[in-house]
Protein backbone atom coordinates (compact mmCIF):
# COMPACT_ATOMS: atom_id res chain seq x y z
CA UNK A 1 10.20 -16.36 -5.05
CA UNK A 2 9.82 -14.30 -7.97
CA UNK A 3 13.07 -12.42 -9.14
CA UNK A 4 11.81 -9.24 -8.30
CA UNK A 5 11.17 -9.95 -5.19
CA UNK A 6 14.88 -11.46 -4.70
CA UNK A 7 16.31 -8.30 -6.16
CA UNK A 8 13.99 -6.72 -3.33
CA UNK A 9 15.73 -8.63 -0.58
CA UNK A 10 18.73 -8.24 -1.81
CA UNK A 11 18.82 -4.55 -2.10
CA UNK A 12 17.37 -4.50 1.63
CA UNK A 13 20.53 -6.66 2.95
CA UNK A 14 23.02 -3.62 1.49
CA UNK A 15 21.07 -0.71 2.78
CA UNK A 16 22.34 1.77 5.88
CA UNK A 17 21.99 0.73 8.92
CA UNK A 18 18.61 2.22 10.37
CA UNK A 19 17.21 4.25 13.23
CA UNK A 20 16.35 2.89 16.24
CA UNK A 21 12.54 2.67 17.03
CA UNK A 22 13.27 4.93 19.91
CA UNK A 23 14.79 7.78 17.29
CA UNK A 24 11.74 7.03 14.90
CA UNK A 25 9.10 7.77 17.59
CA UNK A 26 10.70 10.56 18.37
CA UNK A 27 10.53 12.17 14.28
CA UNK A 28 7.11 11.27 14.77
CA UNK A 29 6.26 13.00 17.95
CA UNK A 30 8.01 16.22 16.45
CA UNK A 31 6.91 16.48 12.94
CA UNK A 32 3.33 14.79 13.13
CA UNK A 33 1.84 17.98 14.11
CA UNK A 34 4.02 20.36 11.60
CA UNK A 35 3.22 18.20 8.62
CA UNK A 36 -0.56 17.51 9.45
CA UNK A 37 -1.60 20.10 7.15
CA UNK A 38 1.36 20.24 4.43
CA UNK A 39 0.99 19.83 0.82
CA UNK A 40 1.25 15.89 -0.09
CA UNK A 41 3.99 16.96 -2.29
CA UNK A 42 5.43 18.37 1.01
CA UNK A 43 5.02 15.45 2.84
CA UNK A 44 6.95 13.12 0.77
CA UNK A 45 9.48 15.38 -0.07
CA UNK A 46 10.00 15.64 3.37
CA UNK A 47 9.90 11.82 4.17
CA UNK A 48 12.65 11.22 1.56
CA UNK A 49 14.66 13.73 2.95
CA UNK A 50 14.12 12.31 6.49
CA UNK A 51 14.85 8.95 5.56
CA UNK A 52 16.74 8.74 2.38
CA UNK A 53 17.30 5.24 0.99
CA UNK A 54 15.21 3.86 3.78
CA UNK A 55 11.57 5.47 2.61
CA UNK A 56 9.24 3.81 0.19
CA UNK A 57 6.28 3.72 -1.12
CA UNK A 58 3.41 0.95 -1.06
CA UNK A 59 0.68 1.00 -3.69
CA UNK A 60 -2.25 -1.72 -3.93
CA UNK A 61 -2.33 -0.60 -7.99
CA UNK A 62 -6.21 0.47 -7.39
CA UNK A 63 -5.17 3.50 -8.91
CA UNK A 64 -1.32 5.11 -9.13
CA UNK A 65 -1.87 8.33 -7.34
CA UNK A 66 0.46 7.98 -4.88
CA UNK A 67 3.08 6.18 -6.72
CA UNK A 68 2.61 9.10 -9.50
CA UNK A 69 2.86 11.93 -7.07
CA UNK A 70 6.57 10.69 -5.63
CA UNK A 71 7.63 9.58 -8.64
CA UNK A 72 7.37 13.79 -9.21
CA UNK A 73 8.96 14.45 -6.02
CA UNK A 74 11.74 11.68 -5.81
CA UNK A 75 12.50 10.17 -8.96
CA UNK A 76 13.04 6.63 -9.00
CA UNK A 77 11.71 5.90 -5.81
CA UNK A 78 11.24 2.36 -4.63
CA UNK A 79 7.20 1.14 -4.56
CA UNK A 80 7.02 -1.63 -2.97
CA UNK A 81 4.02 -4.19 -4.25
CA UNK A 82 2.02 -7.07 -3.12
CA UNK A 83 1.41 -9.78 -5.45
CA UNK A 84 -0.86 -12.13 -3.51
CA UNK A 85 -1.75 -14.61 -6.12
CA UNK A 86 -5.30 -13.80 -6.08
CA UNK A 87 -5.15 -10.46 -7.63
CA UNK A 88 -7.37 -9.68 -10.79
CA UNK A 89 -5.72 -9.56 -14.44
CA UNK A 90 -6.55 -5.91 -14.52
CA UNK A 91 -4.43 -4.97 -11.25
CA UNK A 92 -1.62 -6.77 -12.34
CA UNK A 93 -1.91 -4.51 -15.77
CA UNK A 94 -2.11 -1.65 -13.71
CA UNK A 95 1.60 -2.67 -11.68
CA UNK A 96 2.66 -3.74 -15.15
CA UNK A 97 1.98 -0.55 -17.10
CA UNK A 98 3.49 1.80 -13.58
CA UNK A 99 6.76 0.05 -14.03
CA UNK A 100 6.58 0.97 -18.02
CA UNK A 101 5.64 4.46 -17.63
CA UNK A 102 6.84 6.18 -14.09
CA UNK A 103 10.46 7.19 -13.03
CA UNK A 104 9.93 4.43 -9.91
CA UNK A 105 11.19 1.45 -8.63
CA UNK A 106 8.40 -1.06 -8.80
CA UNK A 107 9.43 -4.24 -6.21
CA UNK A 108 6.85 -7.19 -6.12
CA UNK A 109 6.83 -9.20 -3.38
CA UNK A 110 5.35 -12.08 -2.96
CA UNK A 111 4.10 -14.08 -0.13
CA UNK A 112 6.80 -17.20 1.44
CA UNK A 113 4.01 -20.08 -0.56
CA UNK A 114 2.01 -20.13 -3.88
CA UNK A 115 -1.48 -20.24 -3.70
CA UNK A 116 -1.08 -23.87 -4.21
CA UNK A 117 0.98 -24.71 -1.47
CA UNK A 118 -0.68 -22.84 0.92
CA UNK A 119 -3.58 -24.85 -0.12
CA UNK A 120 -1.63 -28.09 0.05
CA UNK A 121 -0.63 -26.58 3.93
CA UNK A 122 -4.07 -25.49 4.82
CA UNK A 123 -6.91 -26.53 2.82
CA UNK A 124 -8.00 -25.25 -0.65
CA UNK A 125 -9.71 -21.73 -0.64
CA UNK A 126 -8.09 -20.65 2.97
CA UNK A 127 -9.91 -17.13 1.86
CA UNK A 128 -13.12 -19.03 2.94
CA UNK A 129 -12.31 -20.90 6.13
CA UNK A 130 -9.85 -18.65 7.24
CA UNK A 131 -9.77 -15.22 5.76
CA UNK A 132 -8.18 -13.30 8.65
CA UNK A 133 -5.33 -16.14 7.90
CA UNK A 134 -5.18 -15.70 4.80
CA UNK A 135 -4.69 -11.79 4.69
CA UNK A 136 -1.90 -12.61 6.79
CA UNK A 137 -0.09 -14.81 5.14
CA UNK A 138 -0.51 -13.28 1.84
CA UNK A 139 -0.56 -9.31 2.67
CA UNK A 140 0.46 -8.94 6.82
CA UNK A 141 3.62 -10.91 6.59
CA UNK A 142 5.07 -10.46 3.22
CA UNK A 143 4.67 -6.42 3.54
CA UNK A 144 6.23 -6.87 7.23
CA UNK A 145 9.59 -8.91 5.69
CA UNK A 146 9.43 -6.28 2.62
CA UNK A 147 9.64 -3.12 4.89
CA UNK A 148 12.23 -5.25 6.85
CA UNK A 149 15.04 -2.39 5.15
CA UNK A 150 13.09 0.56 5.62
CA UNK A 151 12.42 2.81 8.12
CA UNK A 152 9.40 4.57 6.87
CA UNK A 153 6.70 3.77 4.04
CA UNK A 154 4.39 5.72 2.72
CA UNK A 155 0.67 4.51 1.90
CA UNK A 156 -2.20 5.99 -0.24
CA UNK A 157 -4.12 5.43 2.84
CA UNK A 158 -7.17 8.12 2.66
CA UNK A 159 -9.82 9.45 5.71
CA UNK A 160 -12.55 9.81 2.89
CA UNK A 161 -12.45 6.14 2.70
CA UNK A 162 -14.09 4.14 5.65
CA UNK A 163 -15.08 5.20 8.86
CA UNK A 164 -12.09 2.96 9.98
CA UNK A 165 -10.09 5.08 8.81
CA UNK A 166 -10.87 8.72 9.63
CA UNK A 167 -7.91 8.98 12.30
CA UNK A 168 -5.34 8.20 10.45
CA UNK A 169 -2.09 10.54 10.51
CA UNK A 170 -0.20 11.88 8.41
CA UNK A 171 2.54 10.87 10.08
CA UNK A 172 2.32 8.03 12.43
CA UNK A 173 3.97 5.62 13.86
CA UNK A 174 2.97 1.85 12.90
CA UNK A 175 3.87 -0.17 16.39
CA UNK A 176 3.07 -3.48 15.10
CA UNK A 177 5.86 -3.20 12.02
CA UNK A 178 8.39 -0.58 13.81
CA UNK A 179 7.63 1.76 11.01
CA UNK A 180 7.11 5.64 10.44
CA UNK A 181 4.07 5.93 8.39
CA UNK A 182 3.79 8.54 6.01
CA UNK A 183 -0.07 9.30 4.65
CA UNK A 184 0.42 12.16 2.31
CA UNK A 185 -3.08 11.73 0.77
CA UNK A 186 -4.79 11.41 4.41
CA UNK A 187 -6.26 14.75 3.95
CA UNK A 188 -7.64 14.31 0.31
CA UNK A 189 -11.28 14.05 -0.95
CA UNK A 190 -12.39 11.68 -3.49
CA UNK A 191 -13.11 14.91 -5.52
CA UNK A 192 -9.48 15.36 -5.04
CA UNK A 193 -8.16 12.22 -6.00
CA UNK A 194 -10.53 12.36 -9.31
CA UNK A 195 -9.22 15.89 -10.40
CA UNK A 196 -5.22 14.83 -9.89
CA UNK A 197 -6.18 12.14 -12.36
CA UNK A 198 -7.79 13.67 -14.84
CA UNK A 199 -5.37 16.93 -14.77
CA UNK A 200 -2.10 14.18 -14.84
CA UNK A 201 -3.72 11.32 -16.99
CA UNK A 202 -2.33 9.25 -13.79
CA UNK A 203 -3.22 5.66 -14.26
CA UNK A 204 -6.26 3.98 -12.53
CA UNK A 205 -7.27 0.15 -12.47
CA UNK A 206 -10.27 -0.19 -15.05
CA UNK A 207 -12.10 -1.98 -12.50
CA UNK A 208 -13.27 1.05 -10.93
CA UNK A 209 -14.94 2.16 -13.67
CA UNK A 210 -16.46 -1.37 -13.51
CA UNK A 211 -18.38 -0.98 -10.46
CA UNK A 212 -15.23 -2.13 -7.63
CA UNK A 213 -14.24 1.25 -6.05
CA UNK A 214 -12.32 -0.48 -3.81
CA UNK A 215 -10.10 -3.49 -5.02
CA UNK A 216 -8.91 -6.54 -3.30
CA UNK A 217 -8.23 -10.04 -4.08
CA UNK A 218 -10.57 -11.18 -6.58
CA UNK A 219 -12.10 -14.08 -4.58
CA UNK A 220 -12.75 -11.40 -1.72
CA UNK A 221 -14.17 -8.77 -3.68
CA UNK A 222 -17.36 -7.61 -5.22
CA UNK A 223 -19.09 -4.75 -6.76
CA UNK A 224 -20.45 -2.20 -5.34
CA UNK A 225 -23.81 -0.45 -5.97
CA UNK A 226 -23.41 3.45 -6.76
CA UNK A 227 -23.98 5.49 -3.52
CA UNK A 228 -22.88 2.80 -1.17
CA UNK A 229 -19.87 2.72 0.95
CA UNK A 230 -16.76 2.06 -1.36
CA UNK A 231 -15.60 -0.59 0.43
CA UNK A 232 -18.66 -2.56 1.22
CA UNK A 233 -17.31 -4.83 -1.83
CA UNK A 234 -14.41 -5.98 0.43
CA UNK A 235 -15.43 -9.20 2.28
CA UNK A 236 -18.89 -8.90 1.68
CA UNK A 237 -21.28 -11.46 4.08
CA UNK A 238 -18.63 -10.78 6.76
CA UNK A 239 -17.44 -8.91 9.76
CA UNK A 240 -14.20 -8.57 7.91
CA UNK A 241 -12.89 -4.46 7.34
CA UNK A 242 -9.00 -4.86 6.58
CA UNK A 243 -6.97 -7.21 5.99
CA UNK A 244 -4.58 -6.14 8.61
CA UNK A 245 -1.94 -4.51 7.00
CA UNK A 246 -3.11 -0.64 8.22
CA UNK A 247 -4.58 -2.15 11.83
């Protein structure tokens, strides 16, 4: 466990008690509609009024968008991320230099076994045999335990990305995790996303620029030609869409 990650569960065991899942549908039901078309600044403002100490924000350090955008709103707010031991040098930088230079919170979390012991439990390379397994023991669960003190998160989950993906709310209610979540950039374009970059200097993961639009775990991911879909790097050769975290 790293020590972030203990400083993560620690700070979840002192937190207010939360809503029930009952009260939590119910914010859903009555502000889903309201907020559909509200600023993303709007959005979040709103979630961390909602929800207070129990709101955070998740961020796979592809780019720091979202992370930047509350850090604006809320300063110091919590972002939760997932270290799965298979992540490339360059997202690591990317969580590295957010924590530097944002007003946030940056938690890693990491998943219950290193990469070697889940070998040692499973087989080497589980990401081959097994990759719905392995998304879940390395992303599904660890995000489910970190969220275990909140009772909303906020992703940079986007309709612009995948087909998968075009329903997505802005506010919705995860059933699987007990969760409001919060989508603030749901509505945006990828021309969108671009121009709050360049007009903040927000940080992005050099592998885009590298030909990886969308980025993974580096044994799972691959480049991507230009014009294809942005995420047909992501399990490429296989059925395989998400890793399970936002299905």
């Amino acid at each position: 466990m790293s020590a972030a990650t203990a400083r993560a569960r620690e700070a979840r065991g002192t937190r207010t008690e939360g809503r029930s899942p009952e009260e939590l549908r119910e914010i859903v039901s009555h502000w889903g509609a309201e907020l559909e078309l509200a600023p993303a600044e709007v959005i979040i403002e709103w979630a961390a009024a909602t929800f207070g100490e129990r709101f955070c924000v998740t961020s796979s350090m592809a780019d720091a968008v979202l992370s930047h955008l509350a850090s604006k709103v809320v300063p110091g707010i919590e972002v939760v991320f997932l270290d799965t031991g298979y992540h490339f040098a360059e997202t690591l930088g990317t969580a590295d230099a957010v924590r530097h230079t944002m007003d946030v919170d940056l938690l890693t979390v990491t998943p219950v076994q290193s990469v070697a012991e889940q070998d040692a439990t499973y087989g080497k390379d589980l990401y081959k045999t097994d990759p719905d397994l392995c998304c879940k023991l390395r992303k599904v669960q660890p995000l489910q335990e970190a969220l275990a003190g909140y009772d909303a998160w906020a992703t940079g989950l986007r309709r612009a990305e995948t087909h998968n993906r075009v329903i997505a709310p802005v506010i919705g209610w995860d059933a699987k995790k007990g969760k409001v979540k919060v989508s603030p950039l749901a509505r945006w374009t990828d021309e969108q996303v671009e121009k709050y970059i360049q007009d903040n200097g927000v940080l992005v993961n050099p592998l885009v620029y590298d030909g990886y639009p969308s980025i993974g775990c580096w044994p799972c991911t691959r480049r991507v030609a230009p014009g294809d879909d942005p995420r047909s790097g992501r399990w490429a050769g296989t059925n395989k869409t998400e890793c399970g975290i936002h299905s």
